[in-house]
Protein backbone atom coordinates (compact mmCIF):
# COMPACT_ATOMS: atom_id res chain seq x y z
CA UNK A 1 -9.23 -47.31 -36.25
CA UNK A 2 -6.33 -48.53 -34.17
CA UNK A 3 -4.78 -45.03 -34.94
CA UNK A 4 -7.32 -42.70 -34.01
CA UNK A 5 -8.39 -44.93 -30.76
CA UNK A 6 -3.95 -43.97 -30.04
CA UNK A 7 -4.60 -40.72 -30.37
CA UNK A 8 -7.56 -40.51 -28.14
CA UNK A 9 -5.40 -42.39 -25.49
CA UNK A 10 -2.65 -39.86 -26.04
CA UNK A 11 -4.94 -37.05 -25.81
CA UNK A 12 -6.30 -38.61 -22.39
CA UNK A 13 -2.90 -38.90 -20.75
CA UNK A 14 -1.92 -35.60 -21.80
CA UNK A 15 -5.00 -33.69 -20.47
CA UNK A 16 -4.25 -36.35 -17.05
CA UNK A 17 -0.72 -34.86 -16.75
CA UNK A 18 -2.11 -31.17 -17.13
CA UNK A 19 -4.81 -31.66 -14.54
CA UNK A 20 -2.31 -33.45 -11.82
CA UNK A 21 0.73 -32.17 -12.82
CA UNK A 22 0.80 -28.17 -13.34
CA UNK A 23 3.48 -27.09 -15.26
CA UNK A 24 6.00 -24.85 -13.65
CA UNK A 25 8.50 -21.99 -14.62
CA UNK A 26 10.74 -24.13 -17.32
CA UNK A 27 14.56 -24.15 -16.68
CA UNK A 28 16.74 -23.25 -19.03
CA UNK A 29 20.35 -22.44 -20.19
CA UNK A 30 21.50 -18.45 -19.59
CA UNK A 31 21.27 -16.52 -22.51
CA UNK A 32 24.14 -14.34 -22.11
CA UNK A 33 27.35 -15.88 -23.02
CA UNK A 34 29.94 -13.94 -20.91
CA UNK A 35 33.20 -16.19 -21.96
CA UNK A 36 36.09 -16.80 -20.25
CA UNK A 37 36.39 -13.09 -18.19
CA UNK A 38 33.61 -12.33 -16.29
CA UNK A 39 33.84 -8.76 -14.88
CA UNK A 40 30.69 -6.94 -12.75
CA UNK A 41 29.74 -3.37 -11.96
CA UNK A 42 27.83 -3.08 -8.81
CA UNK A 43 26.21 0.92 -8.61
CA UNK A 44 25.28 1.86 -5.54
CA UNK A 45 22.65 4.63 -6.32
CA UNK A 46 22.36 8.40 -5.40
CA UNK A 47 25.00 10.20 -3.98
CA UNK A 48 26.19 13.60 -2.99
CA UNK A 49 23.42 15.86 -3.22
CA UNK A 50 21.25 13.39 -4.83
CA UNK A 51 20.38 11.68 -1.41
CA UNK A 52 17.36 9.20 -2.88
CA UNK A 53 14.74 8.12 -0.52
CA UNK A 54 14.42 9.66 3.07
CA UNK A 55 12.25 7.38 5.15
CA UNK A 56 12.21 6.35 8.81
CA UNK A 57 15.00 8.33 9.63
CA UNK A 58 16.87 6.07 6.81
CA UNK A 59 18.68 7.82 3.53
CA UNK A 60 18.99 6.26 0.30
CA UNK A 61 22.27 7.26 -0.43
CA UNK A 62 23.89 5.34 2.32
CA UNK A 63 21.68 2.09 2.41
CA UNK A 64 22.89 1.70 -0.94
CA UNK A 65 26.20 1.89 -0.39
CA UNK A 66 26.29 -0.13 2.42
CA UNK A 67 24.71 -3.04 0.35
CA UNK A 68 26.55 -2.89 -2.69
CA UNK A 69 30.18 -3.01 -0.12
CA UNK A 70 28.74 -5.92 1.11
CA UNK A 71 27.63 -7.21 -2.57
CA UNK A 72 31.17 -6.55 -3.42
CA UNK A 73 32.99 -8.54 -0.53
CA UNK A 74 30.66 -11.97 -1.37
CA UNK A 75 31.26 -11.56 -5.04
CA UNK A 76 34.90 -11.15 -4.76
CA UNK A 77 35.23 -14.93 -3.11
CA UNK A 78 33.86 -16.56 -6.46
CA UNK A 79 36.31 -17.57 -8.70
CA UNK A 80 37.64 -16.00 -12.43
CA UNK A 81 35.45 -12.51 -11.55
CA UNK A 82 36.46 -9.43 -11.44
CA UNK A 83 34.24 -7.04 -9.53
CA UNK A 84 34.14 -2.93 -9.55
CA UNK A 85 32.10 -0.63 -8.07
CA UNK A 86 31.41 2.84 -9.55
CA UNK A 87 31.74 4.87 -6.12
CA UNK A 88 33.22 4.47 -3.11
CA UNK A 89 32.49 7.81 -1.72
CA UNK A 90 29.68 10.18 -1.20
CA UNK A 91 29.94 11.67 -4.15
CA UNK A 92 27.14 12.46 -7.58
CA UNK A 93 27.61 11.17 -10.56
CA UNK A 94 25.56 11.15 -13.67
CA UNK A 95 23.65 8.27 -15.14
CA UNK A 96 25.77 8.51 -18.45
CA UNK A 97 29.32 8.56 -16.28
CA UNK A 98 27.93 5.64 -14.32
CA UNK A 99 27.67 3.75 -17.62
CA UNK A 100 30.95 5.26 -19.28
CA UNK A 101 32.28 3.59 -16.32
CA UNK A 102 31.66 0.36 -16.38
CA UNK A 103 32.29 0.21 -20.06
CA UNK A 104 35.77 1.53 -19.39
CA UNK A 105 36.11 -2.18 -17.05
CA UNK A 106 34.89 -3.79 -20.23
CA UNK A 107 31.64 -4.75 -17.88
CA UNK A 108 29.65 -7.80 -18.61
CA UNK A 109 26.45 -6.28 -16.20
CA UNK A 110 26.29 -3.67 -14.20
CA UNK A 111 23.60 -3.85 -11.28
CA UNK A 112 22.51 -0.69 -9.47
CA UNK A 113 21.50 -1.09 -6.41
CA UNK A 114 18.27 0.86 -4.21
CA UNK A 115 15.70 0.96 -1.82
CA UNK A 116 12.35 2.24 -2.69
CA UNK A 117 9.32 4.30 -1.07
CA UNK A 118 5.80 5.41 -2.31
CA UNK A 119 4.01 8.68 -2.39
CA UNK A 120 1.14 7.83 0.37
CA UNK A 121 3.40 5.10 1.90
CA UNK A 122 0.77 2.01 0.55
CA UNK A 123 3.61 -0.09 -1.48
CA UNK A 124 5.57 -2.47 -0.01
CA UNK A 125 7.41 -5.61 -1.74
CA UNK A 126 10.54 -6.32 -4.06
CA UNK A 127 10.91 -5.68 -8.14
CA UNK A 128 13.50 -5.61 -10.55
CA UNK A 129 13.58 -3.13 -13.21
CA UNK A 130 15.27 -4.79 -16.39
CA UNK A 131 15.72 -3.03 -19.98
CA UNK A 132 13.21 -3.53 -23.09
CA UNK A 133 15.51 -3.96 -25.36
CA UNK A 134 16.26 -7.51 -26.84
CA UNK A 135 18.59 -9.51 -25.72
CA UNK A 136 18.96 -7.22 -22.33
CA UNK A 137 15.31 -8.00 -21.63
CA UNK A 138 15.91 -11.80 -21.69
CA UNK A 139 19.19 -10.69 -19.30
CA UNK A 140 17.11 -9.11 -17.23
CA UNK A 141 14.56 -11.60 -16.80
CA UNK A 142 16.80 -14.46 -15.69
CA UNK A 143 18.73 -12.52 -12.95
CA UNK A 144 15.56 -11.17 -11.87
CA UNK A 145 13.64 -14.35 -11.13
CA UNK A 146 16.88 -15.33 -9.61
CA UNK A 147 16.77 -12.93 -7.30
CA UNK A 148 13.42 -12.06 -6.29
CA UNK A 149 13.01 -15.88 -5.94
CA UNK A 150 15.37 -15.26 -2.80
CA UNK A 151 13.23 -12.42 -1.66
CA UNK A 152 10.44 -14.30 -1.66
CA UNK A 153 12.00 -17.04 0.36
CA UNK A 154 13.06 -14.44 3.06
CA UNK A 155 9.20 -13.18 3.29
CA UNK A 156 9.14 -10.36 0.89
CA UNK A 157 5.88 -9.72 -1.45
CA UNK A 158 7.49 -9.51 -5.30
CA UNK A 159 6.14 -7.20 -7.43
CA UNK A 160 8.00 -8.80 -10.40
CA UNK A 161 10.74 -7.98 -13.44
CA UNK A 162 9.23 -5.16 -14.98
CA UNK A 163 10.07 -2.61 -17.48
CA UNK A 164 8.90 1.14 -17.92
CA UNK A 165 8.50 2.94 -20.86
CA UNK A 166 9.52 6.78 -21.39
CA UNK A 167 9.72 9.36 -24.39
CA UNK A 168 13.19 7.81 -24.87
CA UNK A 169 12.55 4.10 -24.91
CA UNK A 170 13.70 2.77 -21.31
CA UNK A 171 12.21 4.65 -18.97
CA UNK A 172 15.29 4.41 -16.32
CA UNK A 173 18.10 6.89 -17.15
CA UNK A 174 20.87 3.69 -15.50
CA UNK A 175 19.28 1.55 -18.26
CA UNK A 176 19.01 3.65 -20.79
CA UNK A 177 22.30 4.77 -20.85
CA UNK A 178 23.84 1.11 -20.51
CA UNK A 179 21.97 0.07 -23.16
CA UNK A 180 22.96 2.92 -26.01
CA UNK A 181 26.32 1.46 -25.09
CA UNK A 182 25.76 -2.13 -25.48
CA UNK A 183 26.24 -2.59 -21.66
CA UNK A 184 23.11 -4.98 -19.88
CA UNK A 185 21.80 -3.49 -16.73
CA UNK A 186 18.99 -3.41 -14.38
CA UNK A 187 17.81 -1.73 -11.01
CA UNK A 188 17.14 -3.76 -8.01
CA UNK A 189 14.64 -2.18 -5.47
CA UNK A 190 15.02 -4.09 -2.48
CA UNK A 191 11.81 -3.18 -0.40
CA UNK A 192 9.85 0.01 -0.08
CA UNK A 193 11.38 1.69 3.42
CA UNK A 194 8.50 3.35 4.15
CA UNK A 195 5.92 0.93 5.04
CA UNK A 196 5.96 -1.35 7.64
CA UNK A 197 5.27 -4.68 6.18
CA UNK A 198 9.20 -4.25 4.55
CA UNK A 199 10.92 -2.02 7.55
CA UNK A 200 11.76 -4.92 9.20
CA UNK A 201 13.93 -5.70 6.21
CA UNK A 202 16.04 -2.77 6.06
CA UNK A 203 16.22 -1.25 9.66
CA UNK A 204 19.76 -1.86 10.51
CA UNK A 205 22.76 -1.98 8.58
CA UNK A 206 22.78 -5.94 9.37
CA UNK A 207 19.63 -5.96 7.51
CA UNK A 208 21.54 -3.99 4.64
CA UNK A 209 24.24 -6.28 4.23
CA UNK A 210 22.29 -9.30 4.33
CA UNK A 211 20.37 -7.94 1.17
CA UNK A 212 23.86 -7.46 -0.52
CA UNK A 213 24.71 -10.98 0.13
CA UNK A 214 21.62 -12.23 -1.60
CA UNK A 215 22.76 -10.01 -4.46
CA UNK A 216 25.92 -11.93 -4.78
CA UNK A 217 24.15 -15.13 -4.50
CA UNK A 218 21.79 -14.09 -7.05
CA UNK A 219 24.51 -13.14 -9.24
CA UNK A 220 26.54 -16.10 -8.42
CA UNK A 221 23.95 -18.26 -9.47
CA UNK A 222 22.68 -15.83 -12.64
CA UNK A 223 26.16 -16.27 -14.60
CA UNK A 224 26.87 -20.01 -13.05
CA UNK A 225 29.59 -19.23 -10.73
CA UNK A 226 31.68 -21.26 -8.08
CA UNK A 227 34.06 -20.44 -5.41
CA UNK A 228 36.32 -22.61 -3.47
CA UNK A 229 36.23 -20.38 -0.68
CA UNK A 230 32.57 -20.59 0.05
CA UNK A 231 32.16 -24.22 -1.21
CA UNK A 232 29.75 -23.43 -3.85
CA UNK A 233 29.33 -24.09 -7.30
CA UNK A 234 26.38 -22.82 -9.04
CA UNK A 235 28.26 -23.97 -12.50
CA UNK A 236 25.15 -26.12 -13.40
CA UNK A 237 22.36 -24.11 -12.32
CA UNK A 238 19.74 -23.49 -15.24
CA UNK A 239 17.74 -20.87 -15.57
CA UNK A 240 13.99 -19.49 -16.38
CA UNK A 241 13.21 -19.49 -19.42
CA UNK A 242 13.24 -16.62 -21.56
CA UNK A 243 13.44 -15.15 -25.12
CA UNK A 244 16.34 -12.66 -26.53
CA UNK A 245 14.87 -11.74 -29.36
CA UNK A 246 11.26 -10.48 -28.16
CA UNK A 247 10.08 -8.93 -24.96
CA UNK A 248 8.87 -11.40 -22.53
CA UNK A 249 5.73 -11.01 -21.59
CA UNK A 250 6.29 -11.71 -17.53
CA UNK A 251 7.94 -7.91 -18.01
CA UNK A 252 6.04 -6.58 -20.46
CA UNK A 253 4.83 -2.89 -19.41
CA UNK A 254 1.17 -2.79 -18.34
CA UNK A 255 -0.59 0.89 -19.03
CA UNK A 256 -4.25 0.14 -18.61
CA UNK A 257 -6.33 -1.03 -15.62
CA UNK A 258 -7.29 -4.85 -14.50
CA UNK A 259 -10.08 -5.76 -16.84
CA UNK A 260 -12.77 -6.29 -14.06
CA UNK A 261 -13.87 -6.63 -10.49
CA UNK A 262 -16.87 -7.56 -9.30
CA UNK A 263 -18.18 -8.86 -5.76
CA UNK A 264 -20.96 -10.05 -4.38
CA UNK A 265 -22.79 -11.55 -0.98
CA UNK A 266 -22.44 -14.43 0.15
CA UNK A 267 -23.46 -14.83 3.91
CA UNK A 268 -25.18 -12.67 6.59
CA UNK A 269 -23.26 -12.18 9.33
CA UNK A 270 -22.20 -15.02 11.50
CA UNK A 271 -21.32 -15.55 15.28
CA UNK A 272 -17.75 -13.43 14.59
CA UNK A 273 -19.94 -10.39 13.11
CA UNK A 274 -18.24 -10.84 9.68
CA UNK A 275 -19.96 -10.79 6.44
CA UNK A 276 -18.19 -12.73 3.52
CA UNK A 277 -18.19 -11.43 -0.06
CA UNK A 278 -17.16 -13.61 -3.31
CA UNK A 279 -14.77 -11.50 -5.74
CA UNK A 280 -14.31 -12.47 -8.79
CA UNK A 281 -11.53 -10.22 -10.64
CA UNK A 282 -9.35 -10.54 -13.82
CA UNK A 283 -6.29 -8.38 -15.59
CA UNK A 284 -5.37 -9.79 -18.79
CA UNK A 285 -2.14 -8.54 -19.11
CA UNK A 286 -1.05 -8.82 -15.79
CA UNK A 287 -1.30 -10.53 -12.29
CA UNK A 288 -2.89 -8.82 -9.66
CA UNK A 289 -0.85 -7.95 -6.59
CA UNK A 290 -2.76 -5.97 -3.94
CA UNK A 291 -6.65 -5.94 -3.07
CA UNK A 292 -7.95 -2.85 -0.58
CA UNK A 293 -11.76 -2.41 0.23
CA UNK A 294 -14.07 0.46 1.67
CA UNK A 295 -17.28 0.14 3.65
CA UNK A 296 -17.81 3.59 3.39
CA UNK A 297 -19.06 3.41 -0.91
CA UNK A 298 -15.13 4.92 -1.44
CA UNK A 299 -14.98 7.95 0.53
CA UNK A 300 -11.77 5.42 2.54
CA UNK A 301 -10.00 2.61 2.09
CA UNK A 302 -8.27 0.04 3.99
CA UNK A 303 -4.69 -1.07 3.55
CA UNK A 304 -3.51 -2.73 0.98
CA UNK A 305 -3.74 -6.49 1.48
CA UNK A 306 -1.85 -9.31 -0.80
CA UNK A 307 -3.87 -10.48 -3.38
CA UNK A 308 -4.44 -14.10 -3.01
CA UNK A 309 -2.44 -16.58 -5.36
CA UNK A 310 -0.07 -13.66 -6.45
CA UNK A 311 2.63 -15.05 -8.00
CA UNK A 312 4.62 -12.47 -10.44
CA UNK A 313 7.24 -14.58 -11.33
CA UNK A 314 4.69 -16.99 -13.02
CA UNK A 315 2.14 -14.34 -13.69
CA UNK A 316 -0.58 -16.55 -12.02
CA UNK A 317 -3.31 -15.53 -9.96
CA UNK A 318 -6.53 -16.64 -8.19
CA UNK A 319 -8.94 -14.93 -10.17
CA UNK A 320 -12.05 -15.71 -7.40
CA UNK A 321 -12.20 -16.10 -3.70
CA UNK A 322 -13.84 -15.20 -0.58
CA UNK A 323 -13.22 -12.57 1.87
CA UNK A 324 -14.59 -12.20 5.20
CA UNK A 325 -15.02 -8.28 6.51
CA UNK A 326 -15.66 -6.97 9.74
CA UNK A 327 -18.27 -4.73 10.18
CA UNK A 328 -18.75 -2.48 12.89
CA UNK A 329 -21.72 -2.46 14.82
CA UNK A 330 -24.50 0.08 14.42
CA UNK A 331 -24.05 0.59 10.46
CA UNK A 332 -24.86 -0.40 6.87
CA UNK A 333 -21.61 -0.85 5.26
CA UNK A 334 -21.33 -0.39 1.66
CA UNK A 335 -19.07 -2.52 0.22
CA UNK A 336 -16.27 -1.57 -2.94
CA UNK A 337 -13.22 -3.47 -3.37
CA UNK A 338 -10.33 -1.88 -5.19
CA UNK A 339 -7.98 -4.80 -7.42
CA UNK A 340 -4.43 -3.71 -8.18
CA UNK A 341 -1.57 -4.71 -10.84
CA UNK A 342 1.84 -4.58 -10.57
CA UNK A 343 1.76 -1.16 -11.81
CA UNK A 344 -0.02 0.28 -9.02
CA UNK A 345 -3.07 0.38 -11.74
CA UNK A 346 -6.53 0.02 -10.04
CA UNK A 347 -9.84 -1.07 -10.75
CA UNK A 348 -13.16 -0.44 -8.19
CA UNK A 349 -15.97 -3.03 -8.11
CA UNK A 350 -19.46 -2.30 -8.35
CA UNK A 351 -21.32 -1.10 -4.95
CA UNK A 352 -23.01 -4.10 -2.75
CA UNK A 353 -24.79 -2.49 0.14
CA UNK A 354 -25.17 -5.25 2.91
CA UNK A 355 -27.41 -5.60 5.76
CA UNK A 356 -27.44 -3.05 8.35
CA UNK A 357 -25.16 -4.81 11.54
CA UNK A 358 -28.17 -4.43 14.35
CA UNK A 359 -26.71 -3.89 18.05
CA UNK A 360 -28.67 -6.06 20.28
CA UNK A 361 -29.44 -3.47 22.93
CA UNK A 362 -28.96 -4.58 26.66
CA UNK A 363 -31.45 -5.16 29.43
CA UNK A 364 -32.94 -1.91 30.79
CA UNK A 365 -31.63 -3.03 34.87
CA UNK A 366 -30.13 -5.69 36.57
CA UNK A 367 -30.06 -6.68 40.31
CA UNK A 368 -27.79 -4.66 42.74
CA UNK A 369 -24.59 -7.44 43.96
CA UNK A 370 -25.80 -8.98 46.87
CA UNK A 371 -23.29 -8.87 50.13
CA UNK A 372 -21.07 -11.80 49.42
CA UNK A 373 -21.02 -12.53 46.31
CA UNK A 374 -17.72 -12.06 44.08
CA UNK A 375 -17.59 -9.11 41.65
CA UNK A 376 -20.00 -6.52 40.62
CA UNK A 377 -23.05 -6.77 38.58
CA UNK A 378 -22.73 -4.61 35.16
CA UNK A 379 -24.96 -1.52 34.97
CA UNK A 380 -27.17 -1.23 31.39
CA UNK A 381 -25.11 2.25 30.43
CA UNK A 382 -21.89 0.08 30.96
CA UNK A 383 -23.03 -2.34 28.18
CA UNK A 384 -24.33 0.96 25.78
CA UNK A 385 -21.18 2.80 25.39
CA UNK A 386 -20.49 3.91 22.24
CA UNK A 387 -17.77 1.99 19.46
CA UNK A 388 -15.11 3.78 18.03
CA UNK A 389 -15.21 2.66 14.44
CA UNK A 390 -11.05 2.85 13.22
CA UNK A 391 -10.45 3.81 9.93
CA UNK A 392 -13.80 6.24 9.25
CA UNK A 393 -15.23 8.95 10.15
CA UNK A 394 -18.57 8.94 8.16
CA UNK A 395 -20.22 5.96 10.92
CA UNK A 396 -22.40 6.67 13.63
CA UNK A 397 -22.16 4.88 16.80
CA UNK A 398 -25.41 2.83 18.11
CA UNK A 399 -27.30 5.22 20.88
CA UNK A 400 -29.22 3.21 23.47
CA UNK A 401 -32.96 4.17 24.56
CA UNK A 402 -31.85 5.49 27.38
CA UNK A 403 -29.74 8.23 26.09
CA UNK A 404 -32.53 8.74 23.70
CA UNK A 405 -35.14 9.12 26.27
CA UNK A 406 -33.08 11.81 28.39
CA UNK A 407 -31.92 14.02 25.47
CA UNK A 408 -35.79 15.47 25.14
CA UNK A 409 -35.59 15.80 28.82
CA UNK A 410 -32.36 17.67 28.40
CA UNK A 411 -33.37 19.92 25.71
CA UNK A 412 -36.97 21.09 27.03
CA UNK A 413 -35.69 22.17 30.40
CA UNK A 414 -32.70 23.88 28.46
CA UNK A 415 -35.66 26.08 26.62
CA UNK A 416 -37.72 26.60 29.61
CA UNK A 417 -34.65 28.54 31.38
CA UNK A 418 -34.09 29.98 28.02
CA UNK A 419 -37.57 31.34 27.53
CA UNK A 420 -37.36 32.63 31.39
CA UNK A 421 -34.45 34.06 30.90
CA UNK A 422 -36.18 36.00 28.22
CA UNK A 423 -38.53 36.93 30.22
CA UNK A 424 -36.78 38.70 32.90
CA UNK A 425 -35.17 40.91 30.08
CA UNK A 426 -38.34 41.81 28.42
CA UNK A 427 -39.69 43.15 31.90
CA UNK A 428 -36.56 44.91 32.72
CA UNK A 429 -36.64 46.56 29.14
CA UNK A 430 -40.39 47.78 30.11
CA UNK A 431 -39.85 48.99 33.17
CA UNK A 432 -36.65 50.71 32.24
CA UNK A 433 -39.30 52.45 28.87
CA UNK A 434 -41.88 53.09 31.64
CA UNK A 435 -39.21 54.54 34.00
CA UNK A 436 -37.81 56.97 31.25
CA UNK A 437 -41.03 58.10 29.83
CA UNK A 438 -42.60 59.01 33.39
CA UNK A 439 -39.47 61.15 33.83
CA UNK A 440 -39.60 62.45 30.47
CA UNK A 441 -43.43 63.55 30.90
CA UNK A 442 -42.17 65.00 34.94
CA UNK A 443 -39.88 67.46 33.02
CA UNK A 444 -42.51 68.36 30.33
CA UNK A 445 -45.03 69.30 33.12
CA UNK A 446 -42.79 71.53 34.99
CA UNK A 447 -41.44 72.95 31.71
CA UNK A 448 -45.69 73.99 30.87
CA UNK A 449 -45.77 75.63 34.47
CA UNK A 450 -42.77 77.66 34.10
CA UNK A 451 -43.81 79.08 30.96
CA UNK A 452 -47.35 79.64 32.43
CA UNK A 453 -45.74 81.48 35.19
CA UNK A 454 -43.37 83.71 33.29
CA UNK A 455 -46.25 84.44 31.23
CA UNK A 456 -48.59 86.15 33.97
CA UNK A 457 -45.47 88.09 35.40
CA UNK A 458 -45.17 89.98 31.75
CA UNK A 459 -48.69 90.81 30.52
CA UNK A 460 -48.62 92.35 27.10
C-alpha cells in the first residue's frame, strides 16, 4: 500500500513540474568531433554571371561576399582555426568545385553564405538549410539553432533548420555535393531582401558585415571556440540536442498542407469598428509561421502576418487565438483566413460571413456659424464622402440619401433633352422628305406639260 500511495505522490510531482515548469530545448554535447585542427570553409554564393538575387537595387553576388570577408576577419581571431574562403573574386564556380575545394583544405564545415527573396515578395525571416543525411543532419541542426537563435535576438522572424528533398536526395546542389564527399555543409539565408519587414537588415554594407559577425559567433560557439583576442571562450557551451543517426524531426521536410483551419465569430463590432474572430488551426508535422486573411471570400489577401506563438526552433505553436479585423464601413465582409508552414504550404478556413458594418448616416442640415463664433459648422455632404477601402477593389462605398435623391433628378432631365433632341431631328428629317418630294412632283408636272406641248405641235 505504502508503495503504490509513492507512486501516486511521484506521479503528482511529476505532472506539478510539467504544468509549472515547461520543458525547454535540452542542451547537449556537439556531435561532431573535429579534434585537434579545426579548419572552416566560408562560400560566399553566386558569382560571375551567376549574380543570385536582384532586389532593391541590391545583388546577391556581392552581399555575399561582403559577409563572408567579414565572417572571415572574426573567425580568424579565435584560436587553433584555420579559415578559407572559396573565392575572393567575382568569379563562377560550380557547386562540385566549391566542394572539391574545401576538401582539398581537409575542411571540417563549409558554410555558404546568401540572402534570399520570394516570387510575389510575401516571405520575409531567417532559415538554415542543413543536409538529410545522418550525422550531417544532426551537424546541421546544432549550428543552426545556434545561429538563428542570434537572429531572433536581433528581431528577425526564423523560419527554422530545414531540409529539401530533390530527385537526387538533398535538394541543394552546395549540400549535395559536400555530402557525396563526406564534407558537412549547410546554406544560411540571412533574410529575404525583398520585403520590407527584413530590408532594414541588409540595406547597407554595415548591415552586411554585422550578419557576418554573427556567423562567426555562431560558429565560434557551434564547435566551442575561444580567442584571447576577443576575450571569449565558448569552450563550454552545450548544445541542442540532436540525433546523428536519424533525421530530426525539427528539420524534417514537410510536403503536405497544415491539417486544419477553422474560424469563427466571436463579437459584433465594438466602439473601434473591429470584429474579432477565434481561429483555431493545427499542422501536425510542422509549426505554423505566417497567418494572412481576406474579407473579400479569397478573391485578396492581406499580408502575411506572424503567426502567434511561432517558435521553429522548438516547433511550438499557439494552436487557437483571437484576432481582431477591421472592417470598412459600408460592407459585409466575408471572412477566410489562410494558415501557413514553414514551407510556404497553405491551408484556407471555411467562409464566415459577418454582419454587414452599417454607416450611421449624418444629419440632413445643420445651423449656418453664427458671427463670432470660432470655426465653421460641418455641412451634411462633408460628413457623406465616400471611403476608400485599401487593399480591394470588389467594396462599394456607402452613398448618402442625398446623392441618392439627386441621381433620378439627374438622369430624367438628361432624357428629357435627349428625347428633345430627338425631336428636332425627326422634324428636320420631315421637312427635308417634304421639301424633296414637292420638288420632285414640280419637275414631274412641267415634264407632263412639255410633252403635252410637243405633242400638239406634231399631229400625226
Amino acid at each position: 500500500m505504502n508503495r503504490i500511495l509513492s507512486q501516486r505522490a511521484v506521479l503528482l510531482v511529476a505532472v506539478f513540474i510539467l504544468l509549472f515548469f515547461p520543458m525547454t530545448a535540452q542542451a547537449a554535447d556537439r556531435l561532431q568531433d573535429t579534434g585537434d585542427k579545426l579548419v572552416i570553409v566560408i562560400d560566399p554564393g553566386h558569382g560571375g554571371d551567376n549574380r543570385g538575387t536582384l532586389e532593391n537595387n541590391h545583388e546577391e553576388k556581392f552581399m555575399t561576399m561582403t559577409t563572408a570577408l567579414a565572417m572571415y576577419n572574426e573567425l580568424i581571431k579565435y584560436d587553433n582555426v584555420e579559415v578559407y574562403l572559396t573565392r575572393t573574386e567575382d568569379v563562377k564556380l560550380s557547386l562540385a568545385d566549391r566542394a572539391e575545394y574545401a576538401v582539398s583544405v581537409e575542411a571540417d564545415f563549409m558554410f555558404s553564405i546568401h540572402y534570399n527573396a520570394s516570387a510575389n515578395h510575401e516571405l520575409f525571416g531567417s532559415e538554415v538549410w542543413v543536409s538529410s543525411v545522418s550525422p550531417y543532419n544532426g551537424y546541421g541542426l546544432q549550428f543552426g539553432y545556434e545561429f538563428l537563435s542570434e537572429a531572433r535576438e536581433q528581431g528577425l522572424l526564423i523560419r527554422g533548420v530545414k531540409t529539401r528533398l530533390g530527385d537526387k536526395g538533398d535538394y541543394y546542389g552546395i549540400i549535395r555535393e559536400s555530402v557525396e564527399r563526406g564534407l558537412p555543409a549547410l546554406i544560411i539565408e540571412h533574410c529575404h531582401v525583398d520585403n520590407k519587414r527584413d530590408t532594414e537588415y541588409c540595406d547597407t554594407d554595415a548591415d552586411l558585415k554585422a550578419f557576418g559577425i554573427a556567423d562567426a559567433t555562431a560558429v565560434a560557439r557551434y564547435f566551442g571556440l575561444s580567442s584571447r583576442e576577443l576575450g571569449v571562450d565558448y569552450s563550454g557551451h552545450s548544445l541542442i540536442d540532436a540525433s546523428a543517426t536519424s533525421l530530426n524531426s525539427l528539420t524534417r521536410n514537410d510536403d503536405t498542407e497544415p491539417d486544419f483551419c477553422q474560424i469563427e465569430l466571436v463579437s459584433d463590432y465594438g466602439a473601434d469598428n473591429t470584429l474579432t474572430i477565434e481561429v483555431t488551426a493545427a499542422d501536425y508535422d510542422s509549426p505554423l509561421i505566417y497567418y494572412s486573411y481576406s474579407l473579400d471570400g479569397g478573391a485578396s489577401f492581406s499580408e502575411r502576418e506572424i503567426w502567434p506563438g511561432c517558435d521553429t526552433l522548438t516547433g511550438a505553436y499557439t494552436d487557437t487565438f483571437q484576432l481582431e479585423l477591421d472592417i470598412p464601413d459600408g460592407i459585409t465582409p466575408e471572412i477566410i483566413l489562410r494558415a501557413y508552414n514553414p514551407y510556404d504550404l497553405y491551408t484556407d478556413s471555411n467562409l464566415l460571413t459577418g454582419p454587414a458594418r452599417i454607416v450611421e448616416e449624418p444629419e440632413s442640415s445643420a445651423p449656418a456659424s453664427q458671427e463670432g463664433q470660432t470655426g465653421t459648422i460641418p455641412t451634411a455632404g462633408t460628413a457623406s464622402e465616400s471611403k476608400e477601402i485599401p487593399g480591394t477593389t470588389t467594396f462599394r462605398p456607402a452613398v448618402s440619401e442625398k446623392i441618392e435623391e439627386e441621381q433620378p433628378s439627374v438622369s430624367f432631365l438628361s432624357f428629357l433633352k435627349l428625347c428633345l433632341v430627338f425631336v428636332v431631328l425627326l422634324f428636320l428629317v420631315f421637312f427635308v422628305s417634304q421639301y424633296i418630294s414637292y420638288q420632285q412632283r414640280r419637275r414631274r408636272r412641267r415634264q407632263r406639260r412639255k410633252d403635252a406641248g410637243d405633242s400638239r405641235s406634231h399631229p400625226r
